[in-house]
Protein backbone atom coordinates (compact mmCIF):
# COMPACT_ATOMS: atom_id res chain seq x y z
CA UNK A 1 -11.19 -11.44 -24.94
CA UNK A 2 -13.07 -14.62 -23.85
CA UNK A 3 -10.50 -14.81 -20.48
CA UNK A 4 -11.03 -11.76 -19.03
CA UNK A 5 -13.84 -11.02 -17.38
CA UNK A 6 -13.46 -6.88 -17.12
CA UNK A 7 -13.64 -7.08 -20.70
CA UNK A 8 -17.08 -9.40 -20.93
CA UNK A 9 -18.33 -6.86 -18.54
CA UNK A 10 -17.84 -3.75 -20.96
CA UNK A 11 -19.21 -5.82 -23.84
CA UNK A 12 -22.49 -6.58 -22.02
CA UNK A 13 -22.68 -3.19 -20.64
CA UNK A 14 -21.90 -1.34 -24.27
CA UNK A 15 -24.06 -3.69 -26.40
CA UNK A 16 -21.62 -6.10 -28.22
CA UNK A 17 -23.39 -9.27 -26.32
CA UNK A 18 -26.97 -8.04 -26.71
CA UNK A 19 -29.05 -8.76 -23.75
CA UNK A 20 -32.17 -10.81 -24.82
CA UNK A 21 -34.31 -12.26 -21.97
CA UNK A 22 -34.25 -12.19 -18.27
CA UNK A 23 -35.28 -15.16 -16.61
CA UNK A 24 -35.88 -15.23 -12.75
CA UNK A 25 -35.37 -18.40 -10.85
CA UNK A 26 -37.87 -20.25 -8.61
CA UNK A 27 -36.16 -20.05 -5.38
CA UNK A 28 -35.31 -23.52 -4.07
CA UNK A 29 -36.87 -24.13 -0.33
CA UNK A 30 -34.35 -25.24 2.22
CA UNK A 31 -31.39 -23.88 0.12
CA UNK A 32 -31.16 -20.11 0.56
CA UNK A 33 -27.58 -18.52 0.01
CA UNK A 34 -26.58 -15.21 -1.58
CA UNK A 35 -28.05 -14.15 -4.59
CA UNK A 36 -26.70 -14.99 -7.79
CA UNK A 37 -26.85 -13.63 -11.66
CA UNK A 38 -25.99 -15.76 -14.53
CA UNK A 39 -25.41 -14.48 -17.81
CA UNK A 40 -25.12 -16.93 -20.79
CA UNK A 41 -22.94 -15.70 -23.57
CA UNK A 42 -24.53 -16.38 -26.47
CA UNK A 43 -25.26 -14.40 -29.84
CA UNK A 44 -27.95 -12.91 -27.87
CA UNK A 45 -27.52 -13.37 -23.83
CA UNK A 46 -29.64 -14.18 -22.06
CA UNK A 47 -29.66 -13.76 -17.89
CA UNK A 48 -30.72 -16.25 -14.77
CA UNK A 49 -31.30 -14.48 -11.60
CA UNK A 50 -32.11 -15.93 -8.23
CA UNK A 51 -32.47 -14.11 -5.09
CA UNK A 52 -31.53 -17.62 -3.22
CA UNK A 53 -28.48 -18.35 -5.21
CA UNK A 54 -29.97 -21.60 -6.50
CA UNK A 55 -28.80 -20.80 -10.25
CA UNK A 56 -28.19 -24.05 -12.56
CA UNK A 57 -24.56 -24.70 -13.71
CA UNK A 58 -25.33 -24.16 -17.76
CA UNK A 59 -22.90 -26.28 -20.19
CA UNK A 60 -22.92 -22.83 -21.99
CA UNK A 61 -20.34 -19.94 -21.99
CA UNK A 62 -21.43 -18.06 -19.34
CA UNK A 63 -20.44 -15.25 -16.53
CA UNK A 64 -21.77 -16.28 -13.12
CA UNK A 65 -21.83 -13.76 -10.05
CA UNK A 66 -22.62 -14.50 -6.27
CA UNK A 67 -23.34 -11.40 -4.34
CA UNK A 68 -22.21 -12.83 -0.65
CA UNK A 69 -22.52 -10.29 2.08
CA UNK A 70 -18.85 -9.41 2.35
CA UNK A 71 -17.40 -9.76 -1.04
CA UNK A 72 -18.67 -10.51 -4.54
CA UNK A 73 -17.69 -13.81 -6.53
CA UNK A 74 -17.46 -13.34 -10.27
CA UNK A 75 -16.57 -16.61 -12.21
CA UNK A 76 -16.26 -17.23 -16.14
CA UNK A 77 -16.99 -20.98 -17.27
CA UNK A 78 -15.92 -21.94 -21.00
CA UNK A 79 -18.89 -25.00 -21.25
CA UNK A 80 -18.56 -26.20 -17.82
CA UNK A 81 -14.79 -25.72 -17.38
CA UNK A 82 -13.75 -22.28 -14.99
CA UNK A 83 -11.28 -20.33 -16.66
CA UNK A 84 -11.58 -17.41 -14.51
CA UNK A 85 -12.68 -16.46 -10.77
CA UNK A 86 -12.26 -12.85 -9.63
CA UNK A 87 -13.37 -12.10 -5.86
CA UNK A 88 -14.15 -8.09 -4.71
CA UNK A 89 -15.11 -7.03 -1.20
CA UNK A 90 -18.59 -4.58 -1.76
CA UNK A 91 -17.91 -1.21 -0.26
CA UNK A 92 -18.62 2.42 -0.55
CA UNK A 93 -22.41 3.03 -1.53
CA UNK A 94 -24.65 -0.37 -1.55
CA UNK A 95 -25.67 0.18 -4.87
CA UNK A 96 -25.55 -3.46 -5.15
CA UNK A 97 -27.73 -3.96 -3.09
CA UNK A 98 -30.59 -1.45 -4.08
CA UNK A 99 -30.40 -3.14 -7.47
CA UNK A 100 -30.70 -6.63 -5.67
CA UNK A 101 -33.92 -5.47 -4.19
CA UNK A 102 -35.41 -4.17 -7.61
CA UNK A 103 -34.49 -7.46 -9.17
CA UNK A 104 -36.16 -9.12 -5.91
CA UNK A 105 -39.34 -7.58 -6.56
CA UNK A 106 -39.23 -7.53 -10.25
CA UNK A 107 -39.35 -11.53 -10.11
CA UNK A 108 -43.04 -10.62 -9.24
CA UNK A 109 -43.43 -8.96 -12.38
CA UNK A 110 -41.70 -11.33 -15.31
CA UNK A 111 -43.06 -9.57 -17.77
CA UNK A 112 -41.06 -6.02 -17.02
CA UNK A 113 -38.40 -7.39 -19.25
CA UNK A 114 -37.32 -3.84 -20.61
CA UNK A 115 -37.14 -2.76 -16.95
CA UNK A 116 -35.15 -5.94 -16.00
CA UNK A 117 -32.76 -5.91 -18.46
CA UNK A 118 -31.55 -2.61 -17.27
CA UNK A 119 -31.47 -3.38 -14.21
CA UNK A 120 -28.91 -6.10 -14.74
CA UNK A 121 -26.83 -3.97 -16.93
CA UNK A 122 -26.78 -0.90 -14.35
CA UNK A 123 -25.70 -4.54 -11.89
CA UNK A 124 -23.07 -5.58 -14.26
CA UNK A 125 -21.73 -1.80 -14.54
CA UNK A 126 -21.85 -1.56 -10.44
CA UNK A 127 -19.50 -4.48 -11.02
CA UNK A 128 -17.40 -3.59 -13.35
CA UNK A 129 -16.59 -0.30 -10.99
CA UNK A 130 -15.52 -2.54 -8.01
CA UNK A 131 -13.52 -4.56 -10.14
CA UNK A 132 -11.88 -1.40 -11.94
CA UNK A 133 -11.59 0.32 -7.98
CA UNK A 134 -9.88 -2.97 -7.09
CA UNK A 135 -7.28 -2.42 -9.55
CA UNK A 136 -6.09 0.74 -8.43
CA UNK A 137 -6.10 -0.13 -5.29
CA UNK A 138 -3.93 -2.84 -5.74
CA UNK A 139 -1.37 -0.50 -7.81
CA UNK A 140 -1.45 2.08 -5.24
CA UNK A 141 -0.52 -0.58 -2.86
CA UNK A 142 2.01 -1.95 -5.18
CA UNK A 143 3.86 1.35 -5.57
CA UNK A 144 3.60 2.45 -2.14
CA UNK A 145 5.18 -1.36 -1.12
CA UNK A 146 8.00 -0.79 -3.93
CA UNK A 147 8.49 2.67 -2.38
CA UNK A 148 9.18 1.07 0.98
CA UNK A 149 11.46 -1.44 0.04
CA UNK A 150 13.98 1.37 -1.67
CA UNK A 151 13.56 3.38 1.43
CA UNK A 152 14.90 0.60 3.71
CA UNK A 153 17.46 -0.91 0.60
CA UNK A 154 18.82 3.21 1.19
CA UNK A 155 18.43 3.11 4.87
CA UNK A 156 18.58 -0.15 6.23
CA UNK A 157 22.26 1.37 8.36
CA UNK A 158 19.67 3.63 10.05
CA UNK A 159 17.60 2.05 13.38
CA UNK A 160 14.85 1.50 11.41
CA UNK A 161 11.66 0.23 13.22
CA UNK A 162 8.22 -0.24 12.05
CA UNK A 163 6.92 3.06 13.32
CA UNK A 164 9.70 4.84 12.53
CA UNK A 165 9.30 3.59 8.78
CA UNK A 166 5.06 3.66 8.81
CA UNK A 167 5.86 7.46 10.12
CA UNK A 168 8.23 8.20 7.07
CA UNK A 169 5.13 7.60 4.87
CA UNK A 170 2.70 9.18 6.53
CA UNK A 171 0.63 5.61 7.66
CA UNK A 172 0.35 3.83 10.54
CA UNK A 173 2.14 0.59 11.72
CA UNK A 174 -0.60 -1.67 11.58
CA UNK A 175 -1.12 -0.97 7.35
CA UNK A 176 2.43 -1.23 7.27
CA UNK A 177 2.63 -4.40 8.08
CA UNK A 178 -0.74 -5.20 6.20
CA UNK A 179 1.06 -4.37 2.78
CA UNK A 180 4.13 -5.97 3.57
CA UNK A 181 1.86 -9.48 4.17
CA UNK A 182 -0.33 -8.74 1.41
CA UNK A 183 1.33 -7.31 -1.12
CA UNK A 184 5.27 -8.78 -0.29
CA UNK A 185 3.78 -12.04 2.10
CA UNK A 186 6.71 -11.27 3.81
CA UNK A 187 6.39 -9.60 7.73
CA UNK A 188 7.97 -6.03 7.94
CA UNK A 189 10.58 -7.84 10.56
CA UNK A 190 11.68 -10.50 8.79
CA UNK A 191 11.93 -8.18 5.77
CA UNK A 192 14.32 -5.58 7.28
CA UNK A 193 16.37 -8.53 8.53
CA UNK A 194 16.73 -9.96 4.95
CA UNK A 195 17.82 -6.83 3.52
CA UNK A 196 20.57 -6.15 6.09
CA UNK A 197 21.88 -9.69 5.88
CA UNK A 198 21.90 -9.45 2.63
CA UNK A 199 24.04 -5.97 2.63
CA UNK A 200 26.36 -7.53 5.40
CA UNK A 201 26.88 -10.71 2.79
CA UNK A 202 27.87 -8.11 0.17
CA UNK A 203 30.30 -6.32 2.75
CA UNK A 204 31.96 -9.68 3.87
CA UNK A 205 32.67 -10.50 0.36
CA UNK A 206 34.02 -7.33 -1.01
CA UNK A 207 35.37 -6.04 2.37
CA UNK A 208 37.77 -6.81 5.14
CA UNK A 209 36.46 -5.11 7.52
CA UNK A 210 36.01 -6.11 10.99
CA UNK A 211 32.71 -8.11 11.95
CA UNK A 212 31.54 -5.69 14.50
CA UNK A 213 31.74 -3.17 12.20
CA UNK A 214 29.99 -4.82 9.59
CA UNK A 215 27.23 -5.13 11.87
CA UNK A 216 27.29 -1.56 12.45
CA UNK A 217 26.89 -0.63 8.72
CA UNK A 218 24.10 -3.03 8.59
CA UNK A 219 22.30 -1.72 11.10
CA UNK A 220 22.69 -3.86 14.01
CA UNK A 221 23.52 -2.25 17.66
CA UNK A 222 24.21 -5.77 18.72
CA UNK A 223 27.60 -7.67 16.91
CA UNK A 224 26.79 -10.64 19.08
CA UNK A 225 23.09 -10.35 17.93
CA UNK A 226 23.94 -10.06 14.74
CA UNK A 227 26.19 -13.29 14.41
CA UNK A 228 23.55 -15.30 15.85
CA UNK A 229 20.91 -14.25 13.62
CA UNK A 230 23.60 -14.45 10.59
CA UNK A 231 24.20 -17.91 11.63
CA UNK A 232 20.42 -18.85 12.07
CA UNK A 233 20.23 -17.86 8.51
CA UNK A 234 23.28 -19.24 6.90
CA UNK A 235 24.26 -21.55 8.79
CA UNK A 236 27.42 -20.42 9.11
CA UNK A 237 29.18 -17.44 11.32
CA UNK A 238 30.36 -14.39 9.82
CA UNK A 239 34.02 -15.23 9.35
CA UNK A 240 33.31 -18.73 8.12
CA UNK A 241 31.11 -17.19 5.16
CA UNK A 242 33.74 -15.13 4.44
CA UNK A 243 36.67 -17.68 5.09
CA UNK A 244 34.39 -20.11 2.36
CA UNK A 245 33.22 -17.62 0.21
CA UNK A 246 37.40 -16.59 -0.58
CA UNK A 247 38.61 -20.21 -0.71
CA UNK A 248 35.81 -20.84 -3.50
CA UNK A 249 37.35 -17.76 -5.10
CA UNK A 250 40.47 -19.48 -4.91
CA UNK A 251 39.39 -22.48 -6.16
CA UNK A 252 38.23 -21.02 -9.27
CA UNK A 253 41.53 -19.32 -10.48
């Protein structure tokens, strides 16, 4: 449970690591970044805030979180070792922030502790939805990517282009090729061109067909364009990988 920080999350949030003091830090002069929370995992936690970022590294268990401007940086330390960093962009409402700016003026009040303590807990619930929202996101873009792939695996004979595949799905070229980088670091391009060579290998194995029409069932207008690039990636023509590939068969009997 100790790895993951999702699940430290729901603990502090439910009660299992009771939240005991809140502890604001001095901010440091000369040495403002983004605000940071610290929560040591102890029997009884206790939490470090500082709206300058200047939080000590503890040799305790802890969960430490940097709320930069774009994304937020959540890191688990076993003693001083890291054992897990998890990174969110903030968006939708700034809840974040409006809890940032309680905590801000709460360090005027240290005293408040019942007040402060939820405050960090409604902070380390705000985070635990970003993380959770993060998730799905990255599934949704995980199926939608796998969904892709079959559709140019089944189609990759058809003149498939970028648009013409981003308008199959209802999305436009640009995420198209964001998903295929992010979620496949592959380009949409060099993707399609895999596949096909891939098919055409299968073909010139199994087939004796003639080039240019091997090309054509690939998906290739071009047989002259499509030896060159099947060279570029074998190193080899067409009718030498097939020429090799049948004299290894040969070989073998």
């Amino acid at each position: 449970m100790f790895h993951d920080i999702t699940h430290i999350l729901t603990a502090l949030i439910k009660g299992a690591f009771p939240l005991d003091q809140v502890h604001f830090v001095t901010p440091a002069e000369n040495n403002r970044t983004s605000p940071c929370l610290s929560v040591i995992l102890e029997t009884r936690c206790e939490a470090f805030f500082s709206a300058t970022g200047n939080v000590p590294q503890y040799s305790s268990n802890s969960l430490r979180i940097s709320f930069g401007k774009q994304q937020l940086t959540l890191q688990l330390y076993r003693g001083n070792a890291l054992i897990q960093q998890q990174q969110i962009a903030r968006r939708g409402p700034r809840t974040g922030a409006f809890l940032l700016q309680t905590l801000n003026e709460l360090q005027m009040q240290p005293t408040e502790q019942d007040t402060a303590r939820l405050v960090i807990l409604s902070l380390l619930s705000h985070c635990r939805d970003l993380l959770g929202s993060d998730i799905h996101t990255d599934s949704r873009s995980r199926a939608l990517f796998e969904a892709v792939r079959r559709f140019i695996d089944e189609n990759h004979a058809s003149a498939l282009t970028r648009d013409s595949v981003a308008g199959a799905f209802y999305i436009s070229p640009n995420y198209l090729s964001h998903l295929f980088q992010k979620t496949g670091n592959v380009g949409f391009n060099e993707y399609l061109t895999q596949t096909r060579l891939e098919h055409a290998r299968q073909l010139l194995k199994g087939y004796d067909l003639k080039i240019k029409d091997i090309a054509a069932r690939c998906g290739f207008t071009d047989s002259n364009y499509f030896c060159r690039l099947f060279r570029k990636h074998t190193e080899r023509s067409p009718s030498e990988y097939r020429r090799q590939y049948h004299s290894q068969l040969i070989a073998k009997k």
